[in-house]
Protein backbone atom coordinates (compact mmCIF):
# COMPACT_ATOMS: atom_id res chain seq x y z
CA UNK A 1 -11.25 -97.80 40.09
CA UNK A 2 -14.73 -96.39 40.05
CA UNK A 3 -16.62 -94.03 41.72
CA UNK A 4 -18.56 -96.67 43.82
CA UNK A 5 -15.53 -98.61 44.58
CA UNK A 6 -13.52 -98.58 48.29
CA UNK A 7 -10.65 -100.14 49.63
CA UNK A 8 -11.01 -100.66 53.73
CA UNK A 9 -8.17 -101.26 55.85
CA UNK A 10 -8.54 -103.07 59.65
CA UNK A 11 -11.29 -105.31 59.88
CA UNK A 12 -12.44 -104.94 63.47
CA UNK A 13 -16.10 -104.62 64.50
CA UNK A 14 -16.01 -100.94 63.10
CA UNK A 15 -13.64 -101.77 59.82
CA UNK A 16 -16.44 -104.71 59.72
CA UNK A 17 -19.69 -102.78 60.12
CA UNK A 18 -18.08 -100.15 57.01
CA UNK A 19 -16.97 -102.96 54.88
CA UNK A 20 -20.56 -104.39 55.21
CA UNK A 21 -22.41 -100.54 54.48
CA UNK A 22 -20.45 -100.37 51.39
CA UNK A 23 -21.70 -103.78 50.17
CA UNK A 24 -25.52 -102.85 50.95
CA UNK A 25 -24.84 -99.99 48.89
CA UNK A 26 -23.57 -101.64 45.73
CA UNK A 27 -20.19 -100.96 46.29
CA UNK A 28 -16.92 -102.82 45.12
CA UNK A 29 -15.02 -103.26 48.36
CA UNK A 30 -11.53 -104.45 48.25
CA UNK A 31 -10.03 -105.28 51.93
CA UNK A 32 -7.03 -105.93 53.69
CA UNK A 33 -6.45 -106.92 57.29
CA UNK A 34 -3.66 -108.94 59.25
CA UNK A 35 -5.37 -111.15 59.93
CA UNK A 36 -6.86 -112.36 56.93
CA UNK A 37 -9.59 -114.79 58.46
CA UNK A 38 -11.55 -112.23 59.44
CA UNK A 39 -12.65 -110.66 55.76
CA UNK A 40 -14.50 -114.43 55.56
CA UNK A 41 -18.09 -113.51 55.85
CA UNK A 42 -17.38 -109.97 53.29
CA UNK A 43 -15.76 -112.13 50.96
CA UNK A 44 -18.50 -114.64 50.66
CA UNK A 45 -20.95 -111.13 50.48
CA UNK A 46 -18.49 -110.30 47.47
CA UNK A 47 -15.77 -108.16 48.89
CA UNK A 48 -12.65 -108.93 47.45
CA UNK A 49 -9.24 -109.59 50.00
CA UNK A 50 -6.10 -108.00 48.83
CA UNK A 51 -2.70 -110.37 49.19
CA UNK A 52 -0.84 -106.79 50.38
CA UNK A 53 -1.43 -103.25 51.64
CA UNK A 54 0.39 -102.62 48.44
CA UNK A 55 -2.32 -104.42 46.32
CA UNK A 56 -5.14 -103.20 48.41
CA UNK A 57 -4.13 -98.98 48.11
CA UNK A 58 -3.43 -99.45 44.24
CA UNK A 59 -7.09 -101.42 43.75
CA UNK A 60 -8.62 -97.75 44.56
CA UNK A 61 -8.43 -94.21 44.74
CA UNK A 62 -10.17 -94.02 48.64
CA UNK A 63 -8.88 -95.91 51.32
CA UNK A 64 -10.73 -96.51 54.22
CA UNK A 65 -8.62 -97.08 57.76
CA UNK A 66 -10.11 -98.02 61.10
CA UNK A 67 -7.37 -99.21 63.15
CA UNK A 68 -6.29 -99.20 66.87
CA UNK A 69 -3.71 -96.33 66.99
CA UNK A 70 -1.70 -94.45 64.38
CA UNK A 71 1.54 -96.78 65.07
CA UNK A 72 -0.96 -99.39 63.38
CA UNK A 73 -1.26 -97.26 60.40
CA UNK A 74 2.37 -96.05 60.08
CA UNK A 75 3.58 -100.14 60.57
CA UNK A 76 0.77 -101.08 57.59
CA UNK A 77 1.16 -97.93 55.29
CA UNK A 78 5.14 -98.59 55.67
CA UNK A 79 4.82 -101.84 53.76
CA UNK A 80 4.05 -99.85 50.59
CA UNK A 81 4.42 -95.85 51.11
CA UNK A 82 5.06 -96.38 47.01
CA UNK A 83 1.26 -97.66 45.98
CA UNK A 84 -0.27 -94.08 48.35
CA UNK A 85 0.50 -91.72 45.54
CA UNK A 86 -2.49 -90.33 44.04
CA UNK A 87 -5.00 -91.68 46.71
CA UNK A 88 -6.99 -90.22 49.28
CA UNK A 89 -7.03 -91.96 52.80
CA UNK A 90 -10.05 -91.06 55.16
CA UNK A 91 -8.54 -92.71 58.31
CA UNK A 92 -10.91 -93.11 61.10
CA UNK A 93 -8.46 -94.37 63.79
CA UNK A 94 -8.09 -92.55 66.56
CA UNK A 95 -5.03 -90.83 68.14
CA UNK A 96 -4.35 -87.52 69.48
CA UNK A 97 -4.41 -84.30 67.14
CA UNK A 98 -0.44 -84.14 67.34
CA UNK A 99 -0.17 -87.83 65.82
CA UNK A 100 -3.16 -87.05 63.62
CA UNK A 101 -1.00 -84.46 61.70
CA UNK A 102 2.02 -86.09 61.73
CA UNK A 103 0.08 -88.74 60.06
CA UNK A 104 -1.42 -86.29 57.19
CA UNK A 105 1.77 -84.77 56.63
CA UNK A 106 3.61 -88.24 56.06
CA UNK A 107 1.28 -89.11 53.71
CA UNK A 108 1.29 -85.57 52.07
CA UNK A 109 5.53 -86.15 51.52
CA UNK A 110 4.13 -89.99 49.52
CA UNK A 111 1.51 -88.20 47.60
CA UNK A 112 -1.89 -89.28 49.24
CA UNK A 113 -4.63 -86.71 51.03
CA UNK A 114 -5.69 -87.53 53.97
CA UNK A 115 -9.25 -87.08 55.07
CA UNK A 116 -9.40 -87.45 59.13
CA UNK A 117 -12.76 -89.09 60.71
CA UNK A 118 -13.88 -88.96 64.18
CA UNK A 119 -16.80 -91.47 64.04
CA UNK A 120 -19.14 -90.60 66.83
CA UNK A 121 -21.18 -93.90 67.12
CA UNK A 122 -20.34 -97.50 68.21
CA UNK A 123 -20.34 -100.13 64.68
CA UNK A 124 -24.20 -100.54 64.86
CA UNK A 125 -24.82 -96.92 63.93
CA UNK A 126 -22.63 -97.59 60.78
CA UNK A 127 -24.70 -96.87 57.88
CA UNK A 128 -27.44 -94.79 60.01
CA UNK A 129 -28.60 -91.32 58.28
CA UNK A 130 -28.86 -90.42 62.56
CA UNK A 131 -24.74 -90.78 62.77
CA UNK A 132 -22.32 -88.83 62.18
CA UNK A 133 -18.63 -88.35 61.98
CA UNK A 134 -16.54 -85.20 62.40
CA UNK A 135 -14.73 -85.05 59.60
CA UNK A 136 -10.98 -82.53 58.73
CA UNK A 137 -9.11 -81.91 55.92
CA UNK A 138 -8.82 -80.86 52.96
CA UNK A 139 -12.16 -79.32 51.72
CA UNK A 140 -11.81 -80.39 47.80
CA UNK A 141 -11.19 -84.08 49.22
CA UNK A 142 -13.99 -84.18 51.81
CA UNK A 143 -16.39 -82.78 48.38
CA UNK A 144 -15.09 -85.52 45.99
CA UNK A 145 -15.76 -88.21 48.57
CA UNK A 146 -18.83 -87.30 50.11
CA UNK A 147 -21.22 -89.93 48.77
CA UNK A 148 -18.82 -92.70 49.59
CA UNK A 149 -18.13 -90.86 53.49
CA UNK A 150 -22.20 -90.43 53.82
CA UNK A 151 -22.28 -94.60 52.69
CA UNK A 152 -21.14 -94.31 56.37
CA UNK A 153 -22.47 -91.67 58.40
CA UNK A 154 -23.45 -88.20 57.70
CA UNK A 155 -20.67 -86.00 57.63
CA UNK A 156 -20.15 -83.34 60.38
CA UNK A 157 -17.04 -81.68 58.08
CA UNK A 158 -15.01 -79.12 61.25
CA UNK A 159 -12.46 -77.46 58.56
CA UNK A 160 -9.12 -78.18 56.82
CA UNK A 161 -6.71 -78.69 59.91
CA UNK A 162 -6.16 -82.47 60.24
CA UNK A 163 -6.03 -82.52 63.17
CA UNK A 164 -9.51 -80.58 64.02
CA UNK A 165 -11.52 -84.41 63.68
CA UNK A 166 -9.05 -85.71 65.97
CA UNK A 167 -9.49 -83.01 68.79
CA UNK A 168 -13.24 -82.78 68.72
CA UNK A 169 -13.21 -86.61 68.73
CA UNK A 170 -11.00 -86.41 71.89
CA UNK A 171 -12.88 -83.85 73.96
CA UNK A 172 -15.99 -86.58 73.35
CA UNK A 173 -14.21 -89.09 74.52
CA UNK A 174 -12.82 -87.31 77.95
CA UNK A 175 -16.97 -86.51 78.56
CA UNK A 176 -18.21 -90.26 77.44
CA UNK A 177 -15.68 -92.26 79.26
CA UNK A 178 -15.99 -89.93 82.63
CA UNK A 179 -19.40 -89.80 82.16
CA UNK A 180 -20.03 -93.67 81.68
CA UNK A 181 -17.33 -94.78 84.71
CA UNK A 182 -19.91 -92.92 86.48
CA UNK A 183 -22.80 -94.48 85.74
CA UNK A 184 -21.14 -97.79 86.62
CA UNK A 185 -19.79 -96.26 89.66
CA UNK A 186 -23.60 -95.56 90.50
CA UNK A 187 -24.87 -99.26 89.54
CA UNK A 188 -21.98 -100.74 91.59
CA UNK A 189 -23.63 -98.49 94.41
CA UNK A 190 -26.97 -100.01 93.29
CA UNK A 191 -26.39 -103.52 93.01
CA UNK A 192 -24.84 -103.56 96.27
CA UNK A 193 -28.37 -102.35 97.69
CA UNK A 194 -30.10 -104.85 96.18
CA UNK A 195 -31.12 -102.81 93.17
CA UNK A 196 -30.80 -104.21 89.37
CA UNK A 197 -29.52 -102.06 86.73
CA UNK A 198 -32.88 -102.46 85.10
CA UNK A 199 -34.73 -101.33 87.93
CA UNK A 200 -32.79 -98.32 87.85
CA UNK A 201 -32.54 -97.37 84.55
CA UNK A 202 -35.24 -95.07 84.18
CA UNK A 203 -34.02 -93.28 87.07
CA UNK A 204 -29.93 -92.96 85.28
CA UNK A 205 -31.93 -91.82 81.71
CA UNK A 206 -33.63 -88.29 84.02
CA UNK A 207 -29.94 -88.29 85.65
CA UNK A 208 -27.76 -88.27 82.58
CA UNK A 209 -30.13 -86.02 80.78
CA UNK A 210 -27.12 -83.26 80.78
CA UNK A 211 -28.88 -80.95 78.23
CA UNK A 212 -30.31 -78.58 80.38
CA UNK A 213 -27.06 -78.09 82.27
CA UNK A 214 -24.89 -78.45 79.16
CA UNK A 215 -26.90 -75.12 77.65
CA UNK A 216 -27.17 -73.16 80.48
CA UNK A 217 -23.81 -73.24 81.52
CA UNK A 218 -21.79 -73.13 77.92
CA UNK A 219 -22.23 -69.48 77.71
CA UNK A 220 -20.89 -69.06 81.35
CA UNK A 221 -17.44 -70.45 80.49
CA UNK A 222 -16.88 -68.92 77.50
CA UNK A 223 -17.78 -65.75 79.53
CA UNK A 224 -15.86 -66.36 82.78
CA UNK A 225 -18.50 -65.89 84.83
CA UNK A 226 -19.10 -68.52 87.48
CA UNK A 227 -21.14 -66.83 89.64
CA UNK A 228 -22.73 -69.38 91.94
CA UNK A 229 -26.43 -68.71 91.65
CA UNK A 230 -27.86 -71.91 90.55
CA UNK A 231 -24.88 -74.25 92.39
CA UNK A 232 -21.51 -73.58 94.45
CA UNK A 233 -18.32 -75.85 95.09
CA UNK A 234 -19.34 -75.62 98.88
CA UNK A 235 -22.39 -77.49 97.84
CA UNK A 236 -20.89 -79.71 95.81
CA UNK A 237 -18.25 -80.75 98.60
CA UNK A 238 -21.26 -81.68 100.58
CA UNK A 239 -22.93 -83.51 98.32
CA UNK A 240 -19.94 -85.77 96.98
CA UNK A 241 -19.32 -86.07 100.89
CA UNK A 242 -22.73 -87.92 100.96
CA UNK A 243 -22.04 -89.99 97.93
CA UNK A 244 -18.51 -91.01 99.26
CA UNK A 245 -20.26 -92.00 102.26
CA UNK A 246 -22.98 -94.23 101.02
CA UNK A 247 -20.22 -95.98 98.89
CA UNK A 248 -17.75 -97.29 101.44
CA UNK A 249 -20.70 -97.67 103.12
CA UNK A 250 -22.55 -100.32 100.95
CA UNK A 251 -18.68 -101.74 100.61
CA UNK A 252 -18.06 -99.95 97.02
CA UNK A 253 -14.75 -98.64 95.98
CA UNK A 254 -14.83 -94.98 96.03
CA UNK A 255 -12.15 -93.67 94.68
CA UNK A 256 -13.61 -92.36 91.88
CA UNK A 257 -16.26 -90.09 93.34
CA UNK A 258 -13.48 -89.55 95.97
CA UNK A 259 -11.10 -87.75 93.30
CA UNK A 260 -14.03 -85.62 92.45
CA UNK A 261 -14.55 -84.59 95.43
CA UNK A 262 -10.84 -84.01 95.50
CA UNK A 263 -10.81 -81.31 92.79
CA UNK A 264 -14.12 -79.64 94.34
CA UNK A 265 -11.95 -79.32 97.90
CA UNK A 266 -9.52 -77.69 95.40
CA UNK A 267 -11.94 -75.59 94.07
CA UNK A 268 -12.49 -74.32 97.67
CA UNK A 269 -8.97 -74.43 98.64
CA UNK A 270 -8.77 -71.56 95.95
CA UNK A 271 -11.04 -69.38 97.18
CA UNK A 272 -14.27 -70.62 94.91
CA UNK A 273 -16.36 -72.26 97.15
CA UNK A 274 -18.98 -69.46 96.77
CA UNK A 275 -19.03 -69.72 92.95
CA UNK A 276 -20.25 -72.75 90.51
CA UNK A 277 -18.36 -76.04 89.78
CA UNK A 278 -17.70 -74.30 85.99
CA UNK A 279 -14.80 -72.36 87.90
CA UNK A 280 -13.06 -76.03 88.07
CA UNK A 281 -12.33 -75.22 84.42
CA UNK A 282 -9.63 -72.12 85.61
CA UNK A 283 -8.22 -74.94 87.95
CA UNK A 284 -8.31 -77.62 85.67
CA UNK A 285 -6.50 -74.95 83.08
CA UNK A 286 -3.86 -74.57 84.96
């Protein structure tokens, strides 16, 4: 074991792209994956593949997991719970914060720390100074890893609760994969007019440009106050009207933009059609 040594676990595009930033750095990388094929290309870099989970945990102190789901890690850290003792696991799979620290605290009963990552970027940002991962756990372990984590990403460290990573990581993905559905909901619309993705895509940067909206209306919620000065749900049932419209009529499924519209009509139905779409958070609270 040495400081500039790593063992990664789960060899998927994003166990590949951190396999590969620790070898640009210098680092000895020892891997393990179930399917052994695919540590081919890191080997011939000068990775070295572990026979067993057992071999690969005991080859270093940090262990690096990307895997699908936390039953992943539970059915590969069950093959040797015995060879965890003593090492620190930053595991960057995601699950919800519950499983997260049910996770931490099985390791905790076999001896290891567990460092939880939330990386925010897609495998091609691997090994960018401009990403970053939210990072929870305990503080002394986040310190004593922090050049090998920043190999990586930069670290965006959210406090000792396990399961803080996890949570942030989860509220990102509820906006992206919303927020993306509708951008394909709107090229669908598009294409279906006779305009290319590419013609458009100037016009779905200005669209998606949420900063504007994103800081004037954070201090609102926290506030309560969804006074609707700037936009109302009455509005907003009009508009999504419109856009359900032009859907079914360019022959586009609109079911999506249709079960917006659905939660405005709620909105209304509750007596907030005077006041701004932030008062769907009360509803969507409840």
């Amino acid at each position: 074991m040495t400081a500039r040594s790593v063992t990664v676990i789960g060899l998927g595009p994003m166990g590949q792209a951190m396999a590969a930033a620790y070898l640009d750095r210098g680092y000895e990388v020892t891997l393990w994956n179930r399917t052994p094929a695919r540590a081919e290309a890191l080997v011939a870099r000068g990775a070295r593949l572990a026979a067993t989970v057992e071999e690969a945990l005991q080859a270093n102190e940090l262990a690096v997991l990307s895997l699908t789901d936390y039953a992943a890690v539970d059915a590969i850290l069950g093959q040797a719970p015995h060879a965890l003792k003593g090492r620190t696991v930053a595991n960057l799979t995601s699950d919800t914060p519950a499983r997260v620290r049910e996770g931490a605290e099985w390791l905790a009963v076999h001896g290891a720390v567990q460092i939880t990552g939330g990386v925010q970027v897609p495998p091609p940002g691997i090994g960018s100074p401009d990403s970053a991962t939210y990072y929870s756990g305990p503080a002394d372990a986040v310190e004593a890893h922090r050049a090998a984590l920043e190999v990586l990403t930069s670290v965006d460290y959210l406090g000792e609760d396990s399961g803080l990573a996890a949570l942030y990581y989860q509220i990102g993905m509820d906006m992206f994969w919303t927020g993306l559905v509708g951008y394909l909901h709107g090229q669908a619309v598009a294409r279906a007019n006779g305009i290319s993705a590419e013609q458009f895509l100037a016009h779905a940067v200005k669209t998606m440009d949420f900063k504007y909206f994103l800081e004037f209306y954070a201090p609102r919620i926290d506030a309560g106050h969804h006074e609707g000065d700037v936009d109302n749900l009455a509005m907003g049932v009009a508009s999504l009207e419109h856009v359900v419209h032009t859907a079914e009529a360019s022959g586009v499924d609109a079911s999506l933009p249709t079960a917006v519209l659905d939660l405005f009509r709620r909105g209304v139905a509750a007596g907030r059609e005077r006041d701004s779409l932030t008062s769907l958070t009360t509803l969507l609270e409840r």
